[in-house]
N, C-alpha and C. Protein backbone atom coordinates (compact mmCIF):
# COMPACT_ATOMS: atom_id res chain seq x y z
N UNK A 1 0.82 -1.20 0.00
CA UNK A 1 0.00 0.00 0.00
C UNK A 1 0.87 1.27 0.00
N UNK A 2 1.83 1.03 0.61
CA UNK A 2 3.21 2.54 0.82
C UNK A 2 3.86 1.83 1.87
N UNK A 3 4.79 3.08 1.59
CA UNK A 3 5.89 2.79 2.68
C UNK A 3 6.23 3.63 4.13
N UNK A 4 7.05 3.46 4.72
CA UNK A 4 7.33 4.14 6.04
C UNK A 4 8.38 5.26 5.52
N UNK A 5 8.39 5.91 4.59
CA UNK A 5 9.66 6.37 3.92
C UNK A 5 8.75 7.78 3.82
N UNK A 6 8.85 8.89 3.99
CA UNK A 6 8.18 10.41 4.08
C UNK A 6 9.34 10.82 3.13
N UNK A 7 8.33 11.49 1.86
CA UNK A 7 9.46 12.28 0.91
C UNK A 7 9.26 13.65 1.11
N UNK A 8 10.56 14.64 1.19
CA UNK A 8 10.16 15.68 1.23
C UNK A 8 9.93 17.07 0.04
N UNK A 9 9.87 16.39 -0.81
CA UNK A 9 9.94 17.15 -2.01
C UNK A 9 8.16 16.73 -3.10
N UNK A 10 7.78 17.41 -3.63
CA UNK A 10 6.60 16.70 -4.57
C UNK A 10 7.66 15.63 -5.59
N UNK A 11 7.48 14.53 -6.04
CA UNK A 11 8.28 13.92 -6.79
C UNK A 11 7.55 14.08 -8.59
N UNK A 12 7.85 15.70 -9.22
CA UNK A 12 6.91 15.76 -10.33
C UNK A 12 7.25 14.58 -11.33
N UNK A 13 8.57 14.65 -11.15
CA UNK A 13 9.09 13.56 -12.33
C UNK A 13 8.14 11.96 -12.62
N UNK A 14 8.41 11.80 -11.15
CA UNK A 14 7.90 10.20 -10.97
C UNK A 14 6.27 10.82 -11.41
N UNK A 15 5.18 11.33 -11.61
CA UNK A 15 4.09 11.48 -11.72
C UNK A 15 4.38 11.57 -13.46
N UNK A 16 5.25 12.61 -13.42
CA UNK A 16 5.53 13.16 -15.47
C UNK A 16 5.53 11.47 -15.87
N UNK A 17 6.08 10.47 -15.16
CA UNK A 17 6.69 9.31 -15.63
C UNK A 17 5.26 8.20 -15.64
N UNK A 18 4.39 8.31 -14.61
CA UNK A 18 3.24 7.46 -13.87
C UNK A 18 2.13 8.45 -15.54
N UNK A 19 1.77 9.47 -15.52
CA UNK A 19 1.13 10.15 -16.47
C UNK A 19 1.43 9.64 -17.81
N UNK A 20 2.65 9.63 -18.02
CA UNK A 20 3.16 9.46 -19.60
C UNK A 20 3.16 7.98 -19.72
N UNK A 21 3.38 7.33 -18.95
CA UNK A 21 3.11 5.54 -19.43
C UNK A 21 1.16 5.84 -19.50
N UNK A 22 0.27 6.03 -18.50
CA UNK A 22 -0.65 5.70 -18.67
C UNK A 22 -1.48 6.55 -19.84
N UNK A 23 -0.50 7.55 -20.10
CA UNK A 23 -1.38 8.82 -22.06
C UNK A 23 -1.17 7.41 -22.89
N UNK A 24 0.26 6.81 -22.91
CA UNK A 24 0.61 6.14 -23.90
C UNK A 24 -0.11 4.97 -23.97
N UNK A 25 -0.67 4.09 -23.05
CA UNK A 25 -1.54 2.83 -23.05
C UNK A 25 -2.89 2.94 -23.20
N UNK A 26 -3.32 4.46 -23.38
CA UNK A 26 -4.97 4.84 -23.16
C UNK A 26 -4.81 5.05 -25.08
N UNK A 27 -3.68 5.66 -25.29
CA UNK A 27 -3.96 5.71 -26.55
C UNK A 27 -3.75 4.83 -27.49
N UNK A 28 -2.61 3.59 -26.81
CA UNK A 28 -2.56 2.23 -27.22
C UNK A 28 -4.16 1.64 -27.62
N UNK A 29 -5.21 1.72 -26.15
CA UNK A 29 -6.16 1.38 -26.24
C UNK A 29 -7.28 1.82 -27.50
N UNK A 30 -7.01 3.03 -28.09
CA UNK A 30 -7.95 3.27 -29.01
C UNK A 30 -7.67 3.09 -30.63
N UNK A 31 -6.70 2.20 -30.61
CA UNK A 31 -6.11 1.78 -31.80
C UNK A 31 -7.02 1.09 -32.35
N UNK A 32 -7.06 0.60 -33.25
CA UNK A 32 -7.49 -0.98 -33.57
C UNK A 32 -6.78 -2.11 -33.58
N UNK A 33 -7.17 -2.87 -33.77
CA UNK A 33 -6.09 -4.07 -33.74
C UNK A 33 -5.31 -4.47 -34.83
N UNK A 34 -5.20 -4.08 -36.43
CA UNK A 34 -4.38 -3.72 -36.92
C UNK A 34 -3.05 -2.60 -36.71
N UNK A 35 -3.79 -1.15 -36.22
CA UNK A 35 -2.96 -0.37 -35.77
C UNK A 35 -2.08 -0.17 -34.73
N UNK A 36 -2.68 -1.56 -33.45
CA UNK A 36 -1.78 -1.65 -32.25
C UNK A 36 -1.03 -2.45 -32.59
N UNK A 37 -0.86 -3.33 -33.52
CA UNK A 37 0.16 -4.37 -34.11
C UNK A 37 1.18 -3.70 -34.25
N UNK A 38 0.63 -2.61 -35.21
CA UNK A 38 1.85 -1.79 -36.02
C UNK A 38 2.76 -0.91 -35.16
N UNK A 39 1.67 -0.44 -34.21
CA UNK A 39 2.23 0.69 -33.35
C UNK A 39 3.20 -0.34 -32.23
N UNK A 40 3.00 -1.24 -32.09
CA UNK A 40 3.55 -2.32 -31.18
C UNK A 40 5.05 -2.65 -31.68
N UNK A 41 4.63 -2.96 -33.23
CA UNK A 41 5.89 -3.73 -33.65
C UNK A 41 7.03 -2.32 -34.21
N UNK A 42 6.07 -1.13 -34.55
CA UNK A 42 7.17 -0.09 -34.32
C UNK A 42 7.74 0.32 -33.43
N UNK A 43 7.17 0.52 -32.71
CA UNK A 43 7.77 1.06 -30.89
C UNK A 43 8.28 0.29 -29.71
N UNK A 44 8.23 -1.07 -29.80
CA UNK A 44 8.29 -2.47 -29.37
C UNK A 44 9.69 -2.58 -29.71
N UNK A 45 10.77 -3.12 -28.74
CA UNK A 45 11.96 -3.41 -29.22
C UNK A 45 11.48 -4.65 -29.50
N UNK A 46 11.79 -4.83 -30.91
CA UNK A 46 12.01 -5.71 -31.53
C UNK A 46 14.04 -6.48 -31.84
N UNK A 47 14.10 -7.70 -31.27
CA UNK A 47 15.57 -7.97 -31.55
C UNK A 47 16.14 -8.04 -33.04
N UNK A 48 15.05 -8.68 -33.75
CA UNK A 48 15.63 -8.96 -35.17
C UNK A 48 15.78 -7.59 -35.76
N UNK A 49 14.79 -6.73 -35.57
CA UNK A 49 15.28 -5.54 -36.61
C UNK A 49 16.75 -4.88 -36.27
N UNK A 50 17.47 -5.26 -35.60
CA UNK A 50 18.29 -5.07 -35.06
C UNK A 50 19.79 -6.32 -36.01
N UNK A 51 19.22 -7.53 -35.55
CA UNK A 51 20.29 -8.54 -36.03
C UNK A 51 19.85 -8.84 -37.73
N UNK A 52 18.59 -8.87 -37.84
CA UNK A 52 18.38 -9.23 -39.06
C UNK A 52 17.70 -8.04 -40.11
N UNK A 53 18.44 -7.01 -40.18
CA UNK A 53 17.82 -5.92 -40.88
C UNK A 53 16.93 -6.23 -42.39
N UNK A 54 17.49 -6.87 -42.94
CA UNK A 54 16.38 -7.40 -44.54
C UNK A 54 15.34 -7.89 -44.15
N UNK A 55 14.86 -8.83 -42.90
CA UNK A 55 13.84 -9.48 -42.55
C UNK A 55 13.12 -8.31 -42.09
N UNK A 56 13.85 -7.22 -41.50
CA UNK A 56 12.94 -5.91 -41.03
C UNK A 56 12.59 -5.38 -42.00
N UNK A 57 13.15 -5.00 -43.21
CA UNK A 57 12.45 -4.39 -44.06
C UNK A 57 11.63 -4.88 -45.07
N UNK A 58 11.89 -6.35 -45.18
CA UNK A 58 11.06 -7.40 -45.60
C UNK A 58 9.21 -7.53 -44.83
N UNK A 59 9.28 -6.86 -43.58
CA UNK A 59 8.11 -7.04 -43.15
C UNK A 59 7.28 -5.52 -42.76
N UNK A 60 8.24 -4.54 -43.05
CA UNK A 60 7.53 -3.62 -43.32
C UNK A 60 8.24 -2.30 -41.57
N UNK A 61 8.98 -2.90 -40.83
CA UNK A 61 9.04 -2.17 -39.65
C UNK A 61 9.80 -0.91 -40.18
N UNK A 62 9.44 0.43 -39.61
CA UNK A 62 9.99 1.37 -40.13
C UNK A 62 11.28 1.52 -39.62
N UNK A 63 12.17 1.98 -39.72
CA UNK A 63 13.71 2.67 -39.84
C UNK A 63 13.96 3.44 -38.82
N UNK A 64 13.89 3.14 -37.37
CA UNK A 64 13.63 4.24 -36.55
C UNK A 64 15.07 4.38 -35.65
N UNK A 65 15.99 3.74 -35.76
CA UNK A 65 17.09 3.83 -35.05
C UNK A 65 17.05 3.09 -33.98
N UNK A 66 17.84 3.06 -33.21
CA UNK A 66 17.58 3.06 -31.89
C UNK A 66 16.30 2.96 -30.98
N UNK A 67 15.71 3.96 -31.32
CA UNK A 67 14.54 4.49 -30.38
C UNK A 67 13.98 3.55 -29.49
N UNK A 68 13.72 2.54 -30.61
CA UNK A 68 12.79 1.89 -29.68
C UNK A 68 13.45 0.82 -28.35
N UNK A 69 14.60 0.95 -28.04
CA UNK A 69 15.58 0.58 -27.06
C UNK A 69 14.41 1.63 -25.96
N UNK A 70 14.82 2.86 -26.00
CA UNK A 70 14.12 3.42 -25.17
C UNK A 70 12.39 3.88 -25.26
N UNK A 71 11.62 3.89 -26.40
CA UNK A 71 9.84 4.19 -26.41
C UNK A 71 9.68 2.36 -26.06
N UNK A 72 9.99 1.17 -25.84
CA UNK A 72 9.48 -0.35 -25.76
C UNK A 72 9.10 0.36 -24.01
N UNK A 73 9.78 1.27 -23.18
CA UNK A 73 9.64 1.17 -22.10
C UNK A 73 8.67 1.96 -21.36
N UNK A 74 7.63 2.46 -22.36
CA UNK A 74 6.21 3.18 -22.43
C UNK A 74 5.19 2.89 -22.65
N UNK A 75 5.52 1.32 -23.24
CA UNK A 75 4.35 0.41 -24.08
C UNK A 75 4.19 -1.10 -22.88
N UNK A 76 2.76 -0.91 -22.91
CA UNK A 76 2.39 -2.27 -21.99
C UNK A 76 1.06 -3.26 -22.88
N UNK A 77 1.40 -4.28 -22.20
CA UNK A 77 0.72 -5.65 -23.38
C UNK A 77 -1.07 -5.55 -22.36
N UNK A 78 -1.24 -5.63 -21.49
CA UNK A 78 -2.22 -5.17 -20.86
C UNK A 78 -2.63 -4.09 -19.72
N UNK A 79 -3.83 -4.26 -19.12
CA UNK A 79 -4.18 -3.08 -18.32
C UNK A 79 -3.52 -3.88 -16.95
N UNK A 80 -2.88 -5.29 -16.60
CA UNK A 80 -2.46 -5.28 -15.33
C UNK A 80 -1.51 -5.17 -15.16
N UNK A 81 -0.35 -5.83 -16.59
CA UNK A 81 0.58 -5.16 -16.55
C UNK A 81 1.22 -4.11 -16.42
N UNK A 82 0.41 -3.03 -17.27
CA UNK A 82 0.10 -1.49 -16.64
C UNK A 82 0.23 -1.12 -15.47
N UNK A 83 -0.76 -1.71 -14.44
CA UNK A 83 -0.86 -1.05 -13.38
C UNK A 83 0.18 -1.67 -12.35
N UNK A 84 0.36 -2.94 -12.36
CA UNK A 84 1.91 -3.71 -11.70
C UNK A 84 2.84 -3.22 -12.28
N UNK A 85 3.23 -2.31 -13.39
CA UNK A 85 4.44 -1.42 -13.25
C UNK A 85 4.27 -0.19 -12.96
N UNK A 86 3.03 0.14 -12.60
CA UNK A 86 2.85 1.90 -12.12
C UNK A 86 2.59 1.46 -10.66
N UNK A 87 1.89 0.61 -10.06
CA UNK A 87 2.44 0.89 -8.85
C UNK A 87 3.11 0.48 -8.28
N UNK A 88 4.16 0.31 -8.66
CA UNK A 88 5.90 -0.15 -7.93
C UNK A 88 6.49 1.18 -8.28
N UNK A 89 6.26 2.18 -9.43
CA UNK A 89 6.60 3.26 -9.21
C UNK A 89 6.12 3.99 -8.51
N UNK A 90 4.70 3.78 -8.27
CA UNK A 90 4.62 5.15 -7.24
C UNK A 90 4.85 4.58 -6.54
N UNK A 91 5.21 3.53 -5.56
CA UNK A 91 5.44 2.83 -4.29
C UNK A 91 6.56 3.36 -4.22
N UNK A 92 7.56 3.27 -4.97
CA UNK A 92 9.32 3.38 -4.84
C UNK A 92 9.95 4.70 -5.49
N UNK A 93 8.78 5.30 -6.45
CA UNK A 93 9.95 6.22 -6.81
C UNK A 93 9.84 7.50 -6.78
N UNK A 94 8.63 7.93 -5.92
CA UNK A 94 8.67 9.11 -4.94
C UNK A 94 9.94 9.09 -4.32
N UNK A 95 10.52 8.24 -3.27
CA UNK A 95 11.65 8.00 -2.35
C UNK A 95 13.06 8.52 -3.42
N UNK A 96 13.17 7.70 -4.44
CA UNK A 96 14.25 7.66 -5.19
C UNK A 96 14.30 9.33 -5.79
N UNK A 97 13.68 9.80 -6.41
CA UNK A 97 13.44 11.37 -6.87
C UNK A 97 14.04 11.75 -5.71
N UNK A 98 13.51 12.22 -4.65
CA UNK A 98 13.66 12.98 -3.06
C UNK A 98 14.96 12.47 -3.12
N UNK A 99 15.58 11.83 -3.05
CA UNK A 99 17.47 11.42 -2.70
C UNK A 99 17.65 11.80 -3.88
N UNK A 100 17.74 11.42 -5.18
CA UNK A 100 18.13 11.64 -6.26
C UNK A 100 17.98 13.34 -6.95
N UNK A 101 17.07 13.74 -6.54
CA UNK A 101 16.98 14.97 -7.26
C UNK A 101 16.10 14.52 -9.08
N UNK A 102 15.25 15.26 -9.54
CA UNK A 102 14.43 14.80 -10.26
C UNK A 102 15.54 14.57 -11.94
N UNK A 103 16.74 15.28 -12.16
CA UNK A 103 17.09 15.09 -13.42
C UNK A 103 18.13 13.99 -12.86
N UNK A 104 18.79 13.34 -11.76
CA UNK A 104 19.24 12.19 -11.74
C UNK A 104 18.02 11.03 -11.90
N UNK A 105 17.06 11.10 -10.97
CA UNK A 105 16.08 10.05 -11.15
C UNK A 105 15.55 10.00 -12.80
N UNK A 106 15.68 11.22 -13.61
CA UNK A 106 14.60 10.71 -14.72
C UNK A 106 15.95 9.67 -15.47
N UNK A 107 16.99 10.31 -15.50
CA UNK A 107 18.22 9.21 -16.11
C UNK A 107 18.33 7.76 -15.61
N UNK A 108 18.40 7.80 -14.00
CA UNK A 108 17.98 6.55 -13.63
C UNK A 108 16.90 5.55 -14.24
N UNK A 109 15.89 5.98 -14.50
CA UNK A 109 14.77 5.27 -14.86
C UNK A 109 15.14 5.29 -16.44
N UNK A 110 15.27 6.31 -17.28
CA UNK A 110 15.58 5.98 -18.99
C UNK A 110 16.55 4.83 -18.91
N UNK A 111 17.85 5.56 -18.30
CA UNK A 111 18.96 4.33 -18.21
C UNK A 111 18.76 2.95 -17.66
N UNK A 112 18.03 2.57 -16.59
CA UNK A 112 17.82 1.46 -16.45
C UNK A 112 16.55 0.26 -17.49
N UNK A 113 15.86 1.55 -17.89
CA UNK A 113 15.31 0.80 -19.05
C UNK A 113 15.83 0.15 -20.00
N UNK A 114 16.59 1.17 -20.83
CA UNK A 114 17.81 1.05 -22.19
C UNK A 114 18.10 -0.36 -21.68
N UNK A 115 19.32 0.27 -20.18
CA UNK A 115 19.62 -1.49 -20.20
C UNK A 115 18.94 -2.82 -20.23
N UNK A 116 18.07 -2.76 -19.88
CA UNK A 116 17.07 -3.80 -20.13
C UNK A 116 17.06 -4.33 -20.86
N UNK A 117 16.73 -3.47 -21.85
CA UNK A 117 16.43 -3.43 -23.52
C UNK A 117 17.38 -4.01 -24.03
N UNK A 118 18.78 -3.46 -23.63
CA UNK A 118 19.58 -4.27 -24.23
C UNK A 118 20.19 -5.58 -23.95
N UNK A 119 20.02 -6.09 -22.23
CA UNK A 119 19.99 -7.07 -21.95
C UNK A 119 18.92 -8.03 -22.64
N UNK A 120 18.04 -7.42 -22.92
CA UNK A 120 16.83 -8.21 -23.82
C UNK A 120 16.94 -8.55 -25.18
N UNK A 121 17.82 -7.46 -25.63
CA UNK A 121 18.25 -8.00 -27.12
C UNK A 121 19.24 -8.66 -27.07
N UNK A 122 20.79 -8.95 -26.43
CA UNK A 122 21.68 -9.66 -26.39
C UNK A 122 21.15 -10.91 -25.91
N UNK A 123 19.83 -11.02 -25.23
CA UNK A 123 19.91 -12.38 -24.85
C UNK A 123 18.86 -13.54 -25.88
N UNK A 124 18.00 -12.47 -26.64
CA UNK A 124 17.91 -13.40 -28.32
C UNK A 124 17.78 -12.29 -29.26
N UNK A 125 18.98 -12.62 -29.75
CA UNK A 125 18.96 -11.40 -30.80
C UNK A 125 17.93 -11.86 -32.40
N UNK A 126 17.71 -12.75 -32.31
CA UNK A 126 16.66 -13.22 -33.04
C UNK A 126 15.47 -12.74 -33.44
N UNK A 127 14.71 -12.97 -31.77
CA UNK A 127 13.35 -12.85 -31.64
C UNK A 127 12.94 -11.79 -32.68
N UNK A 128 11.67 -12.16 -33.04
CA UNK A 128 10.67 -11.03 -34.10
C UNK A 128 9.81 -11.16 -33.22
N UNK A 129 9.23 -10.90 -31.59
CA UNK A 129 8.33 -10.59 -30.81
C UNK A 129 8.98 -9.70 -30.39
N UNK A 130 7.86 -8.40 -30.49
CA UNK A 130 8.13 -7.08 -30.05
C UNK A 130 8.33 -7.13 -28.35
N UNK A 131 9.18 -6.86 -27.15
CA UNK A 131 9.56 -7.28 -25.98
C UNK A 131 8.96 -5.53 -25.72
N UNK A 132 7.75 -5.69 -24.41
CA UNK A 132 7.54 -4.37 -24.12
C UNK A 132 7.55 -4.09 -22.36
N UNK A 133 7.23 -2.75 -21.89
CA UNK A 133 7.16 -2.60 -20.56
C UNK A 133 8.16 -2.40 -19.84
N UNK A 134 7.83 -1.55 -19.27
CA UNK A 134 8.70 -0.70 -18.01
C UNK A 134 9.56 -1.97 -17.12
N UNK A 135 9.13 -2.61 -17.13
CA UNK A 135 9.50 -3.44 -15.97
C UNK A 135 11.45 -3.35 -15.41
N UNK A 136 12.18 -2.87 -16.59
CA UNK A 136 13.73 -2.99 -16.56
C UNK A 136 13.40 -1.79 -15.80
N UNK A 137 13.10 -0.63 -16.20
CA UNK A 137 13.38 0.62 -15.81
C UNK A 137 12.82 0.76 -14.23
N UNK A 138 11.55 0.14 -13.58
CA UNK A 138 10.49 -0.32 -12.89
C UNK A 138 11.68 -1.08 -11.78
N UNK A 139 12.87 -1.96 -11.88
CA UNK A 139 13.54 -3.00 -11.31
C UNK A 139 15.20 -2.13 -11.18
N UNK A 140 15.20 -0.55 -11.70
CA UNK A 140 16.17 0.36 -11.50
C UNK A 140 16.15 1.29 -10.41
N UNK A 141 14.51 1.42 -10.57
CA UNK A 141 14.17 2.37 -9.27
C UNK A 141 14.06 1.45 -8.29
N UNK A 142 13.62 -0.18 -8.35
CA UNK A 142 13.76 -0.69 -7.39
C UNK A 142 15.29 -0.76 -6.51
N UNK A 143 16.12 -1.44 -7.32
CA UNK A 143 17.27 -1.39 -7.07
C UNK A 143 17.91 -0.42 -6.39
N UNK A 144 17.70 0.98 -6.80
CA UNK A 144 18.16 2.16 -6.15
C UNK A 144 17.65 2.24 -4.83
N UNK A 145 16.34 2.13 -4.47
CA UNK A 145 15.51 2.27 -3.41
C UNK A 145 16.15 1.44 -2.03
N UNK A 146 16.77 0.17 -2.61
CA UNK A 146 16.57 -0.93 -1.53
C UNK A 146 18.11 -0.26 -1.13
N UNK A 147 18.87 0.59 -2.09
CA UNK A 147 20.03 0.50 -1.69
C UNK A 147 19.97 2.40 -0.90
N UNK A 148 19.11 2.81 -1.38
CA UNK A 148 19.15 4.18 -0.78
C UNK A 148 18.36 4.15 0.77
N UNK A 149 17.28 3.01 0.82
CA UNK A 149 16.67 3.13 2.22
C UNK A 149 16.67 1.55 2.71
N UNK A 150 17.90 1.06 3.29
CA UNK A 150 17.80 -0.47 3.57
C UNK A 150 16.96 -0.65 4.56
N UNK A 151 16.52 0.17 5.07
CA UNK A 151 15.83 0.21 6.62
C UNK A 151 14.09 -0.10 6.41
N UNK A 152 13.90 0.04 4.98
CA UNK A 152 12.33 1.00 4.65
C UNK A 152 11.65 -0.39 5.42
N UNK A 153 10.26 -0.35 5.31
CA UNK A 153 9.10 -0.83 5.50
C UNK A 153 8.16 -0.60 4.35
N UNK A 154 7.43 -1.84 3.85
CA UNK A 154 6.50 -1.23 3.08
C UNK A 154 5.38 -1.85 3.80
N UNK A 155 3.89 -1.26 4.14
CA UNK A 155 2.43 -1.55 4.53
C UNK A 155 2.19 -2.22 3.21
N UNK A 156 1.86 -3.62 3.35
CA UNK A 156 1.08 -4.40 2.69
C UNK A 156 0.05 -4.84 2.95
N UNK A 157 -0.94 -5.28 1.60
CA UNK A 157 -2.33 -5.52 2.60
C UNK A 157 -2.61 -7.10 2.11
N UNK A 158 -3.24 -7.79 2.66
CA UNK A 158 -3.25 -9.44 2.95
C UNK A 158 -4.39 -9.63 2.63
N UNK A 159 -5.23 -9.84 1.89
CA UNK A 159 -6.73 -10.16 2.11
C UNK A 159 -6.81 -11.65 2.40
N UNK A 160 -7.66 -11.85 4.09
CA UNK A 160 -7.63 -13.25 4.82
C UNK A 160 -9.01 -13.03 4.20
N UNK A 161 -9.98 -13.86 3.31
CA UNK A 161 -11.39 -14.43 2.61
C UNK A 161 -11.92 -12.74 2.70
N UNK A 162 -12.54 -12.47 3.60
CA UNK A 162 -12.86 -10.84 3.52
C UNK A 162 -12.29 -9.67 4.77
N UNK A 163 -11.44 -10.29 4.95
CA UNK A 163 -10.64 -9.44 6.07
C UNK A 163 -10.01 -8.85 5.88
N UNK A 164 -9.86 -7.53 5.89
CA UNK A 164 -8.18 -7.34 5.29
C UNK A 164 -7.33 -7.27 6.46
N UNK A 165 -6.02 -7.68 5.99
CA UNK A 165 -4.83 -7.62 7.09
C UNK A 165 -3.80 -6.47 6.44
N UNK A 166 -3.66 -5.75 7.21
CA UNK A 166 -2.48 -4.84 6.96
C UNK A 166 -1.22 -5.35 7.81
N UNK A 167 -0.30 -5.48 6.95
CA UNK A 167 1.35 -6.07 7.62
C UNK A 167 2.13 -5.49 7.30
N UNK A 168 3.25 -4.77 7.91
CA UNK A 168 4.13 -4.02 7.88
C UNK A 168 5.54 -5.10 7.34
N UNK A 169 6.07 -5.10 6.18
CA UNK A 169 7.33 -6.08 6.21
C UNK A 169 8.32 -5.23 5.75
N UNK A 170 9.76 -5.74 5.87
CA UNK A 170 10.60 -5.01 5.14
C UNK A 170 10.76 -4.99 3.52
N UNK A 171 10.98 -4.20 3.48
CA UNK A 171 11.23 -3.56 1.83
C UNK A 171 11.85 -4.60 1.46
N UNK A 172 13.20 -5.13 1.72
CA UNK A 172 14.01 -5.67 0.84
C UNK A 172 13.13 -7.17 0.42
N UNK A 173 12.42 -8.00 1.49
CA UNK A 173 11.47 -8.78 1.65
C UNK A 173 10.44 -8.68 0.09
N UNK A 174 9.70 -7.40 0.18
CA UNK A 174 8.73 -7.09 -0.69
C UNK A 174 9.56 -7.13 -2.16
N UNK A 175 10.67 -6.62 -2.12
CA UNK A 175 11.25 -6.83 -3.58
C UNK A 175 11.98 -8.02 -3.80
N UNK A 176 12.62 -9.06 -3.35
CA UNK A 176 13.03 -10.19 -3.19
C UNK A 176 11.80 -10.93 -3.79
N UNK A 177 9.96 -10.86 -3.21
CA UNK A 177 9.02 -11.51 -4.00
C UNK A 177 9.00 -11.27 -5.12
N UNK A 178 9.25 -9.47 -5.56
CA UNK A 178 8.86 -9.20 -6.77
C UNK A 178 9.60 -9.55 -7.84
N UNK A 179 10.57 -9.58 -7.37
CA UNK A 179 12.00 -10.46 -8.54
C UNK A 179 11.64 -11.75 -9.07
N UNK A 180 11.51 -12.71 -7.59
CA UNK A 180 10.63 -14.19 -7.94
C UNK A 180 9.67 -14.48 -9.23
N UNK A 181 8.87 -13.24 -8.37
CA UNK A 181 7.41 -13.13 -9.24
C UNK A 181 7.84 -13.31 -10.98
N UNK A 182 9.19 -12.08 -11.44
CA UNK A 182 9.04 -11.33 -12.56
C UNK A 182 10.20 -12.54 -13.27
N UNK A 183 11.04 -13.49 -12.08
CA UNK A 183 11.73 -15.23 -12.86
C UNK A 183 10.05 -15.91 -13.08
N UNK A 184 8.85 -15.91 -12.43
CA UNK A 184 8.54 -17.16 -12.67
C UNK A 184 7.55 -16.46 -13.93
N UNK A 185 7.11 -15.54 -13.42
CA UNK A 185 6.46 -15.30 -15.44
C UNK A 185 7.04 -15.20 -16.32
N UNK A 186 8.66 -14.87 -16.51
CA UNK A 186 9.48 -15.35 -17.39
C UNK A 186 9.59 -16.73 -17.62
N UNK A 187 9.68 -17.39 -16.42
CA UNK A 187 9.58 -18.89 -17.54
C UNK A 187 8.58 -19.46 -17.59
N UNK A 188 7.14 -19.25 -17.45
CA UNK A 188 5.87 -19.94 -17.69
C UNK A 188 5.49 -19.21 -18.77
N UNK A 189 6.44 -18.15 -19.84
CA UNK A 189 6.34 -17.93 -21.17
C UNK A 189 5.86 -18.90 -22.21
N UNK A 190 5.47 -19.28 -23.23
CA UNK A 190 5.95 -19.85 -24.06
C UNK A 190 6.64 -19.57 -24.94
N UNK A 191 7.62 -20.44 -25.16
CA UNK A 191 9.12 -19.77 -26.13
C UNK A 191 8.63 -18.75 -27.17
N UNK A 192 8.69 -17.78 -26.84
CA UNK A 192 8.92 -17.34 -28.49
C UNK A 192 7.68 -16.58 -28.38
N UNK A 193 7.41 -16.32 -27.38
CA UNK A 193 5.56 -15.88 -26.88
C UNK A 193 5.83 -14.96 -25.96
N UNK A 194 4.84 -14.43 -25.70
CA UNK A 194 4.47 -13.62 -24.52
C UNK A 194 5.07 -11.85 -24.81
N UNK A 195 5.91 -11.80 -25.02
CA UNK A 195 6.06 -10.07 -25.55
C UNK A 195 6.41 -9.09 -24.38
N UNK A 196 6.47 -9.70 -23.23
CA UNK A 196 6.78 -9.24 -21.93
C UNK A 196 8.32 -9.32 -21.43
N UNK A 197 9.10 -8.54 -21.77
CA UNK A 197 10.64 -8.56 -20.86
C UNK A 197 10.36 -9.27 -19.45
């Protein structure tokens, strides 16, 4: 639910960041499903357009450079995915802004995306599934957090059948699951499937 961590600054960035993923998935949403393909497989790091450039232009992906190393990390495959990478940011990266100062944190978060991205393409440089979502950049602010407040607490809430339980655990605890979590939907993929870093 939050943490024990009081920021003292408004964190605009982290909101500019929480705002601009959710413009970009609302307008994902009013595509059609031809046009979210396209808009997917343009903005979507894709590995092959990368290793196999003729097969990219063989299928039509436009010429965009780079970019999409860094726009794949604006684009989400659904609305829960969506919201399981927006709220681990607002959970964590209010805190990180406030220590960081807002033009280190916005680099933090681009840069830890990129890398992602590129850990994602070195590790099949193959793939022609567009790989999308914050989640690298999402697992930068984590990273920073656990190492800027080892002490934190985050309020979690438990639902016992209709009870709710509120439990106070440590941070490092809460991200240790979320790592788990983000190995075991990586491998209950199917090869060559899923479109999710």
């Amino acid at each position: 639910m939050r943490d024990n961590v009081p920021s003292r600054r408004f964190p605009w960035v982290n909101y500019l960041l929480l705002g601009g993923n959710v413009a970009v998935f609302l307008y994902q949403m009013g595509l059609g499903r031809t046009e979210l393909l396209r808009f997917i497989y343009s903005f979507g790091l894709v590995p092959a357009r990368f290793s196999l450039p003729g097969w990219a232009a063989r299928v039509g992906l436009p010429a965009l450079g780079y970019l999409p190393f860094l726009t794949a990390i604006f684009l989400h495959g659904s609305l829960g995915h969506l919201v399981s990478n927006m709220w681990s940011l607002w959970l964590f990266g209010d805190n990180v802004e406030d220590r960081l100062g807002p033009g280190r944190f916005l680099l933090l978060y681009l840069g830890a995306g990129v890398a992602a991205n590129l850990v994602q393409y070195y590790s099949n440089p193959g793939s022609q599934v567009p790989a999308i979502g914050a989640s690298g950049a999402i697992a930068g602010v984590m990273g920073a957090y656990i190492l800027l407040y080892p002490q934190a607490r985050i309020i979690t809430l438990v639902p016992i059948f209709f009870y709710p339980l509120f439990l106070e655990i440590p941070a490092s605890f809460y991200l240790l699951l979320w790592f788990l979590l983000q190995v075991f939907y990586a491998g209950i993929q199917p090869a060559g499937g899923g479109g999710v870093a």
